[in-house]
Protein backbone atom coordinates (compact mmCIF):
# COMPACT_ATOMS: atom_id res chain seq x y z
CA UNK A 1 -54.50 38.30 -48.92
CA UNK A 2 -55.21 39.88 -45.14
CA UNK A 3 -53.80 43.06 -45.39
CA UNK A 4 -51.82 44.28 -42.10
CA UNK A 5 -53.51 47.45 -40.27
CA UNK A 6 -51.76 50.39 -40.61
CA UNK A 7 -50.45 52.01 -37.14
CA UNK A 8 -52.22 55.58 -38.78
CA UNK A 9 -51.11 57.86 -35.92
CA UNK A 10 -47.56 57.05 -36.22
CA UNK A 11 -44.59 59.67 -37.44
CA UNK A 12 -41.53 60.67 -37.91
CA UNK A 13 -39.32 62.98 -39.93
CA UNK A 14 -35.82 62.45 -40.75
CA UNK A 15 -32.92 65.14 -41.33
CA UNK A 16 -29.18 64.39 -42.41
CA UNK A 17 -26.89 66.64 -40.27
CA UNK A 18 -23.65 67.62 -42.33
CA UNK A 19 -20.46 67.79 -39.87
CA UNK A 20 -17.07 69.92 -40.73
CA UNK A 21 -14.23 68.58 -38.71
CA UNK A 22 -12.27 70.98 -36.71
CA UNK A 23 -8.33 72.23 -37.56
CA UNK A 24 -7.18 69.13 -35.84
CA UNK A 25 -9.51 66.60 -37.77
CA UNK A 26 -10.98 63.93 -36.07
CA UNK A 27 -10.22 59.84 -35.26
CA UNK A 28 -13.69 58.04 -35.16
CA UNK A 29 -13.86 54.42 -34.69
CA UNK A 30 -14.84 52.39 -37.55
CA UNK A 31 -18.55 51.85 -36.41
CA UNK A 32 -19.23 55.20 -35.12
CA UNK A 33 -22.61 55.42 -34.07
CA UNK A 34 -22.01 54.89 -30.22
CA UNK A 35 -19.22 57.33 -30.40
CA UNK A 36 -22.25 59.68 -31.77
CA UNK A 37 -24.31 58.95 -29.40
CA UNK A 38 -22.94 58.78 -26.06
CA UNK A 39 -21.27 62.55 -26.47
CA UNK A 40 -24.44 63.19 -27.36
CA UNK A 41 -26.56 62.29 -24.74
CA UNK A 42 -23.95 64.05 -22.51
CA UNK A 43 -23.92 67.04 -24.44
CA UNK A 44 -27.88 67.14 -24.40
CA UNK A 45 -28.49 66.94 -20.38
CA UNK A 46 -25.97 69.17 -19.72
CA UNK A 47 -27.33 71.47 -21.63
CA UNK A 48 -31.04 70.57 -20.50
CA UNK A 49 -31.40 69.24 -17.03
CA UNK A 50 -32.54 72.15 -14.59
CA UNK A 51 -31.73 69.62 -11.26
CA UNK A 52 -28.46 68.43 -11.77
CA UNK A 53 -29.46 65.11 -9.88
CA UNK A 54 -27.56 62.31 -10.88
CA UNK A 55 -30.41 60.20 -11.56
CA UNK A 56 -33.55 60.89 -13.42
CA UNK A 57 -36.10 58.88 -11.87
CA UNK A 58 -37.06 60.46 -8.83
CA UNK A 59 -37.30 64.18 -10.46
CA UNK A 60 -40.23 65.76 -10.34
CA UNK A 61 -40.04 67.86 -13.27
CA UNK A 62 -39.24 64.67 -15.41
CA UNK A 63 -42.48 63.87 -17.00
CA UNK A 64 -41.84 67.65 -18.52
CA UNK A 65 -38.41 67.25 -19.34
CA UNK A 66 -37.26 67.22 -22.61
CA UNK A 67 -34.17 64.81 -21.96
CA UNK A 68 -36.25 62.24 -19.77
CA UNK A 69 -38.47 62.05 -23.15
CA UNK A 70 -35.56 61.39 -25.19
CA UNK A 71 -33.42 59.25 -23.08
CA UNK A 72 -34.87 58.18 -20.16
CA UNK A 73 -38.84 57.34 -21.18
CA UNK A 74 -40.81 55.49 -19.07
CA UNK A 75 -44.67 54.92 -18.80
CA UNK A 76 -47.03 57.97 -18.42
CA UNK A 77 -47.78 58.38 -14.48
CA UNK A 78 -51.34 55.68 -13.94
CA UNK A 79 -50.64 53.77 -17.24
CA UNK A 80 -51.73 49.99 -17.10
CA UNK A 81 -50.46 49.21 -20.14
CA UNK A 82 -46.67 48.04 -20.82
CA UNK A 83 -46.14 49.29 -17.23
CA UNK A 84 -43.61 46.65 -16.43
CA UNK A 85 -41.97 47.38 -20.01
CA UNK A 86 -38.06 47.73 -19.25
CA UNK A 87 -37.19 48.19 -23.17
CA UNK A 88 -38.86 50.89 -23.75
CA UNK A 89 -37.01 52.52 -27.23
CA UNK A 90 -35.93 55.76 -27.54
CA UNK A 91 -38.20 58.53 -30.17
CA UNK A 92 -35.29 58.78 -32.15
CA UNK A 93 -32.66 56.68 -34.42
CA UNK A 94 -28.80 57.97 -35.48
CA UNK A 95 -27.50 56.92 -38.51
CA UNK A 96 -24.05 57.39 -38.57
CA UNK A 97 -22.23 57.22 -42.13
CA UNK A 98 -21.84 54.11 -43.09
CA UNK A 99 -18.04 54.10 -43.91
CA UNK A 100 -15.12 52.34 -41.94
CA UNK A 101 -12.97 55.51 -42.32
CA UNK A 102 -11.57 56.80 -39.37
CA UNK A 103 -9.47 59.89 -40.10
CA UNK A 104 -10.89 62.87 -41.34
CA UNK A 105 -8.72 65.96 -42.70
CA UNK A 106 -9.59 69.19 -41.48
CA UNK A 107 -12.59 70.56 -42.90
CA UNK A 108 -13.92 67.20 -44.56
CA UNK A 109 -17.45 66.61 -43.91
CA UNK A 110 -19.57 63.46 -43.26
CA UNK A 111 -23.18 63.06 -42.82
CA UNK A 112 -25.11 62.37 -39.88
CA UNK A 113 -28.89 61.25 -40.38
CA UNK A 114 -31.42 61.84 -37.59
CA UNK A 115 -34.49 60.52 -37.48
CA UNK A 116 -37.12 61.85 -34.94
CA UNK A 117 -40.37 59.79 -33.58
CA UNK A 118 -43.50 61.20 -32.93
CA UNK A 119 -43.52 63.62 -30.33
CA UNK A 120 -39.84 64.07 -30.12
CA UNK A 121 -40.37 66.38 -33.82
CA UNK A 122 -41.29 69.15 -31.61
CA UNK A 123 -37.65 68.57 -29.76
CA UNK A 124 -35.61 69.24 -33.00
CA UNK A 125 -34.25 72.65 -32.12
CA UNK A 126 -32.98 71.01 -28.89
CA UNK A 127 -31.63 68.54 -31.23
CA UNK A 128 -29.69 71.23 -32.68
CA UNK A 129 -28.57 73.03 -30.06
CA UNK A 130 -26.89 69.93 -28.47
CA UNK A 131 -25.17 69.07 -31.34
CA UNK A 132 -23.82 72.44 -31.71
CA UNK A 133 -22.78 72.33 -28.34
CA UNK A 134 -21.07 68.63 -29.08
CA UNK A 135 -19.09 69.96 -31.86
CA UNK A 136 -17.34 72.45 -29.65
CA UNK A 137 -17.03 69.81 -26.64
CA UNK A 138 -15.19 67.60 -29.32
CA UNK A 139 -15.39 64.07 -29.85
CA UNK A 140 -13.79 60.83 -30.36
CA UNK A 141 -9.74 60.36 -29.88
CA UNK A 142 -8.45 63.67 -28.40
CA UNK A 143 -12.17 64.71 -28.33
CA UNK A 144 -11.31 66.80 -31.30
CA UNK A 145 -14.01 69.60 -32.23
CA UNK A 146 -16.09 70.03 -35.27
CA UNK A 147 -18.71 72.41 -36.93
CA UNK A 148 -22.37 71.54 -37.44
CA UNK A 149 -22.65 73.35 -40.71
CA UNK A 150 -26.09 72.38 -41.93
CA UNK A 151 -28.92 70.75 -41.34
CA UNK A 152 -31.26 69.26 -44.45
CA UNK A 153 -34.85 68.22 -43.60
CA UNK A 154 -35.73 65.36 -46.06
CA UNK A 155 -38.71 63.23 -46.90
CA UNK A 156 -37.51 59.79 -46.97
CA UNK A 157 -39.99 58.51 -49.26
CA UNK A 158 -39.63 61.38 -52.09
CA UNK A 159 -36.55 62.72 -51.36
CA UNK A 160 -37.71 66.14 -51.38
CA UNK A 161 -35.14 68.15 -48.70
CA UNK A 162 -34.86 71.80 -47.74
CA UNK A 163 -32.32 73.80 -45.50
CA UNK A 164 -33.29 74.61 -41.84
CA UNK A 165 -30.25 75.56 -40.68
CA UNK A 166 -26.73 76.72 -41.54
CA UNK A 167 -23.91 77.94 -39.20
CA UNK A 168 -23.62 81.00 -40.97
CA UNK A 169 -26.49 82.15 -39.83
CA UNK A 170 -27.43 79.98 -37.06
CA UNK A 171 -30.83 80.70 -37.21
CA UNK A 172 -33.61 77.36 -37.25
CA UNK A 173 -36.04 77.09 -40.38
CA UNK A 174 -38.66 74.94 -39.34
CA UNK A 175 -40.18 72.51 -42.72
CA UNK A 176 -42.13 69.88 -42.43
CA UNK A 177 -40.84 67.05 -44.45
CA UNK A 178 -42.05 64.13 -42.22
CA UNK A 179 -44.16 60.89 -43.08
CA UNK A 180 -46.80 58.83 -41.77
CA UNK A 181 -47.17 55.68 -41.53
CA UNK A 182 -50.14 56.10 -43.74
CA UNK A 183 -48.15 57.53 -46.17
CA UNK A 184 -45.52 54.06 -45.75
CA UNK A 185 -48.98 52.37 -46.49
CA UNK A 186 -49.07 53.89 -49.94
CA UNK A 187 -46.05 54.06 -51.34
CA UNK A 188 -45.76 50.31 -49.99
CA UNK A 189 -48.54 49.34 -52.38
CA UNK A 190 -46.78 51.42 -55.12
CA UNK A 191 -43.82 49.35 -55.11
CA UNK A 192 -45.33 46.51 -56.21
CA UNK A 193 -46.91 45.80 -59.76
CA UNK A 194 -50.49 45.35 -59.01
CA UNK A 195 -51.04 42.21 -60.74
CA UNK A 196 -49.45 39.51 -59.28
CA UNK A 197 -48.03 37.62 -56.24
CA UNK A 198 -44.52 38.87 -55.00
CA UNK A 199 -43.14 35.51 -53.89
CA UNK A 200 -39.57 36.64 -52.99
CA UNK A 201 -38.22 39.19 -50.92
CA UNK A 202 -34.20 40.04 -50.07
CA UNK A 203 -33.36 42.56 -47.27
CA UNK A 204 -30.06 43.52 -46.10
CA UNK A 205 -28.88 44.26 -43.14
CA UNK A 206 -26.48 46.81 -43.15
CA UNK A 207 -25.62 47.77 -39.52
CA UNK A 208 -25.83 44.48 -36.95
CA UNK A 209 -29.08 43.34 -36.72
CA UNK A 210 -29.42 42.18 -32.22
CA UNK A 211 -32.66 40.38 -31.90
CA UNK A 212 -33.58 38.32 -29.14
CA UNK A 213 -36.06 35.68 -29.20
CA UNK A 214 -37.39 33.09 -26.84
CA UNK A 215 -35.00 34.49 -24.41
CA UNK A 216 -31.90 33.63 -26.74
CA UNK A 217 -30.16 35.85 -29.49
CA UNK A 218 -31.36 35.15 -32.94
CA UNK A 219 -28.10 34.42 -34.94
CA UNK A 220 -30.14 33.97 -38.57
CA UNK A 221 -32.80 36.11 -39.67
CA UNK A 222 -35.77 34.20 -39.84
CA UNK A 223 -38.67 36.11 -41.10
CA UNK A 224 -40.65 35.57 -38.31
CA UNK A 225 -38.68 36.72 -36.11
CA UNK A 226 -37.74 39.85 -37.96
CA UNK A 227 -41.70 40.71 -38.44
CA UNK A 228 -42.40 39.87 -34.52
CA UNK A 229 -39.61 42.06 -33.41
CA UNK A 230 -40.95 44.98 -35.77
CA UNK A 231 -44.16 44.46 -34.41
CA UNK A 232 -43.04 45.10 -31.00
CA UNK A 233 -41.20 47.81 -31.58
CA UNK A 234 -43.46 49.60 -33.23
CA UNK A 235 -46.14 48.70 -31.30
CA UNK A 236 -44.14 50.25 -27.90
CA UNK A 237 -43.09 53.94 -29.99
CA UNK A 238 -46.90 54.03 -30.59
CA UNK A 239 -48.01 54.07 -26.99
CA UNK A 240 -45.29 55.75 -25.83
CA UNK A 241 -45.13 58.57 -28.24
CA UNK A 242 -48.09 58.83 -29.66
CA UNK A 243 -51.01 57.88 -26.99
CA UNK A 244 -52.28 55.57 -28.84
CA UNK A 245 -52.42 51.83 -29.50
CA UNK A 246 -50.93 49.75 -32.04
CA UNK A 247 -54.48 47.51 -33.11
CA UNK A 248 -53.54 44.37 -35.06
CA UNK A 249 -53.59 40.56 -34.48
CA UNK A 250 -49.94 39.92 -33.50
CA UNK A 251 -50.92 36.45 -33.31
CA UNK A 252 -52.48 36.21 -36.74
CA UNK A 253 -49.33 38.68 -38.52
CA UNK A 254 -46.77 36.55 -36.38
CA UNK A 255 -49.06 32.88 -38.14
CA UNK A 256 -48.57 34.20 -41.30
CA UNK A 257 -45.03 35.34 -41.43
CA UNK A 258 -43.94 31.74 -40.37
CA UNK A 259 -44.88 30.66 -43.94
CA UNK A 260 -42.06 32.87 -45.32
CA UNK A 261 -39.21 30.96 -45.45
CA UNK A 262 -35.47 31.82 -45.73
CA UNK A 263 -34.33 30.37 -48.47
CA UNK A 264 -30.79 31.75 -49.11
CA UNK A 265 -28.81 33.34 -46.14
CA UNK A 266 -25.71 35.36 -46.51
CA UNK A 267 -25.58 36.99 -43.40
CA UNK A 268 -22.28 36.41 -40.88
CA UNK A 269 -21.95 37.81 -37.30
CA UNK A 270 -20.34 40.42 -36.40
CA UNK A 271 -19.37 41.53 -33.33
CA UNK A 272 -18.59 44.67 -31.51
CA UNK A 273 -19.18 46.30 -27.76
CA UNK A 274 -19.27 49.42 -26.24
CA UNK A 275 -18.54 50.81 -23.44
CA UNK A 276 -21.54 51.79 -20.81
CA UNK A 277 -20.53 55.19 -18.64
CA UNK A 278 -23.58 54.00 -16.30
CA UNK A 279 -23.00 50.29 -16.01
CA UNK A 280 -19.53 50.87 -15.66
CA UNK A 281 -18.79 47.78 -18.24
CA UNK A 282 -18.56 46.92 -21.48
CA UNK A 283 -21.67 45.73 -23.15
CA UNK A 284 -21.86 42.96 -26.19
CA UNK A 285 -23.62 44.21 -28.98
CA UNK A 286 -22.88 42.09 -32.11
CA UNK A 287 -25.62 41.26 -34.98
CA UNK A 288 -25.83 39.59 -37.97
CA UNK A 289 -25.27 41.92 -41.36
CA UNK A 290 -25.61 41.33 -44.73
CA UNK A 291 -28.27 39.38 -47.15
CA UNK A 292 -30.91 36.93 -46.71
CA UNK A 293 -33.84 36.32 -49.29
CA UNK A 294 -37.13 34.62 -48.16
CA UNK A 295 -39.63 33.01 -50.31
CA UNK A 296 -43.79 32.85 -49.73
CA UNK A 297 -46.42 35.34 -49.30
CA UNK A 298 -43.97 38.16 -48.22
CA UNK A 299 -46.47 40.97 -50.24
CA UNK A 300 -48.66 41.71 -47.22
CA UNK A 301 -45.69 42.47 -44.95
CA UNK A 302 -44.30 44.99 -47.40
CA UNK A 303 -45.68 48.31 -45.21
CA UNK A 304 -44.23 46.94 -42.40
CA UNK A 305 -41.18 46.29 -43.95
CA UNK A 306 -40.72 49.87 -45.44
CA UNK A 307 -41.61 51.44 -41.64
CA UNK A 308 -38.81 48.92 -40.67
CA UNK A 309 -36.77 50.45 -42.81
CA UNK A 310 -36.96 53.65 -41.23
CA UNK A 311 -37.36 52.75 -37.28
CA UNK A 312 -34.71 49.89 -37.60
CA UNK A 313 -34.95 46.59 -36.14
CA UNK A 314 -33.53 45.16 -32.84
CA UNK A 315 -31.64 46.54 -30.51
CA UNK A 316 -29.36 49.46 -30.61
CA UNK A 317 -31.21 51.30 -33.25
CA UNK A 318 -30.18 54.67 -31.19
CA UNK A 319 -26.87 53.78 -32.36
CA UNK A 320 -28.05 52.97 -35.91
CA UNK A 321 -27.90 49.57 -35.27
CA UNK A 322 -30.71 47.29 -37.39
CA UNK A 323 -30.88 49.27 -40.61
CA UNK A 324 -31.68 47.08 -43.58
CA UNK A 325 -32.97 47.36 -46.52
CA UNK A 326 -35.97 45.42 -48.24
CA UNK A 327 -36.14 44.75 -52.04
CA UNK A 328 -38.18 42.38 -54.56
CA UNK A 329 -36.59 39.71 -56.03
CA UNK A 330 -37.31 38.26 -59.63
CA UNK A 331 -38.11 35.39 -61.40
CA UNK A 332 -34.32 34.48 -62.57
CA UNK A 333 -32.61 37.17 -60.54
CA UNK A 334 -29.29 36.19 -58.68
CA UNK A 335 -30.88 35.62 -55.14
CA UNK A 336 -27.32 36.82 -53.11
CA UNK A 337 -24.85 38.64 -54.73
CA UNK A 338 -21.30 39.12 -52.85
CA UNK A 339 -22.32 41.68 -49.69
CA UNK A 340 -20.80 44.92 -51.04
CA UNK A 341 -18.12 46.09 -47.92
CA UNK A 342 -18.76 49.33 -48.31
CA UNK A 343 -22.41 49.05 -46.75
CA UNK A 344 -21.52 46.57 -44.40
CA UNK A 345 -19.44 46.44 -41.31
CA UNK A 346 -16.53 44.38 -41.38
């Protein structure tokens, strides 16, 4: 088996952000990570920019700025390579709760995750002051305030957390919890019995899952094309936030995954849009969710799988669009059970 290199330089470091709703409550859409993330992006340059320009680009102080890293990235000043990139993906992912409530009592709390890429970690008490700043601004219908109350730093491969922040004290406890992609390497391989070809593989997709390919949206999740879009994605937050490059042979990975087959598919489409402030339109951005199990030599593409896991896959994963899961499947085992609605959009 040819094992698939390991992008060694690669991080990231995730933190689930616990939100008190104000005295009014709040009204969130069903699917709330755009709602999340557009009051948040709004929140963070007013907070940040020192030029008040309208547009980023021609700033001179952008290649310094903390928001132009986070939302408006762009080539380092002489790069040759992925100059001409225009989807450049953001160092960071929001993963909204995964519930279709949308009214929450005063003083309920749900769960924001966070997860930071590369050199965006060093941004996190920006991170926190925005969203402090958010809460007070309000949000959703009748942009209704709430409280950041806490702040958990977790390793998402152990599970071990720790505080770093509470609003009763509003004071920032840096602990470094993050991963590698080394360390995705290892526990990959720990997954697995040793002995043995795993032959079957079932991931789920449970926020919509927007890949394009050859120009045309992908409306079943072929293996292929889930592995090539990984590859591309993580092969862009590489260069772009870590100086370095991703070295594999795409061609050879890409090969290989087209002997993986799908071989049951219970995924549907769903779709949604939101509304863009700066394209002044609404903007499709529908997916397929749910369960699809492939059958072959799916063992070598475990790693990249379990990085997938974390950076999402497709587009929209600022939103917390493209988060799946990836589990074996068994000699004998049920191949698709009945998508379970509460980890699915409907």
């Amino acid at each position: 088996m040819t094992a698939i290199p390991c992008p060694e330089n690669l991080s990231l470091s995730r933190y689930d952000i616990k939100l008190l709703a104000g005295p009014h409550g709040l009204v969130l859409p069903p699917y709330k990570g755009s709602t999340f993330r557009g009051g948040f992006a709004g929140t963070f340059r007013r907070l940040i920019c020192v030029t008040g320009r309208r547009e980023c680009k021609p700033c001179p102080v952008k290649h310094n700025c903390p928001y132009a890293l986070v939302f408006e990235s762009e080539p380092p000043p002489g790069a040759e390579v992925l100059r001409n990139y225009d989807n450049i993906p953001r160092p960071f992912v929001l993963e909204p709760p995964l519930e279709e409530k949308t009214d929450y009592d005063p003083g309920e709390s749900l769960v924001v995750s966070l997860i930071l890429i590369g050199r965006a970690a060093n941004l996190l008490p920006y991170f926190i002051v925005t969203l402090d700043e958010f809460g007070r601004r309000g949000i959703g219908r009748g942009r209704r305030p709430f409280t950041l109350a806490e702040v958990v730093a977790t390793n998402p491969l152990t599970g071990e957390n720790a505080v770093i922040y509470r609003h009763t004290d509003r004071v920032v406890r840096p602990r470094d919890l993050g991963v590698t992609a080394a360390d995705i390497w290892v526990r990959a391989a720990d997954d697995l019995p040793p002995d043995g070809e795993v032959s079957r593989a079932r991931l789920t997709f449970l926020t919509p899952a927007r890949i394009t390919y050859a120009g045309r949206l992908a409306r079943t999740p072929e293996f292929h094309v889930i592995i090539r879009n990984l590859l591309r994605r993580i092969s862009s937050i590489c260069y772009f936030y870590h100086g370095c490059t991703y070295e594999a042979d795409f061609q050879s990975i890409i090969r290989r995954a087209t002997g993986v087959r799908l071989v049951e598919d219970g995924t549907r489409w769903f779709d949604w849009e939101r509304y863009s402030s700066r394209q002044e339109r609404k903007v499709p951005l529908g997916g397929f969710v749910g369960e699809a199990v492939y059958a072959g030599p799916v063992r070598e593409f475990w790693p990249l799988l379990r990085l997938g896991e974390l950076v999402h896959v497709g587009k929209g994963a600022v939103f917390g669009q493209g988060k799946f899961t990836v589990t074996p499947c068994w000699a004998g085992e049920n191949l698709v059970p009945a998508v379970r609605t509460e980890h699915c959009l409907q």
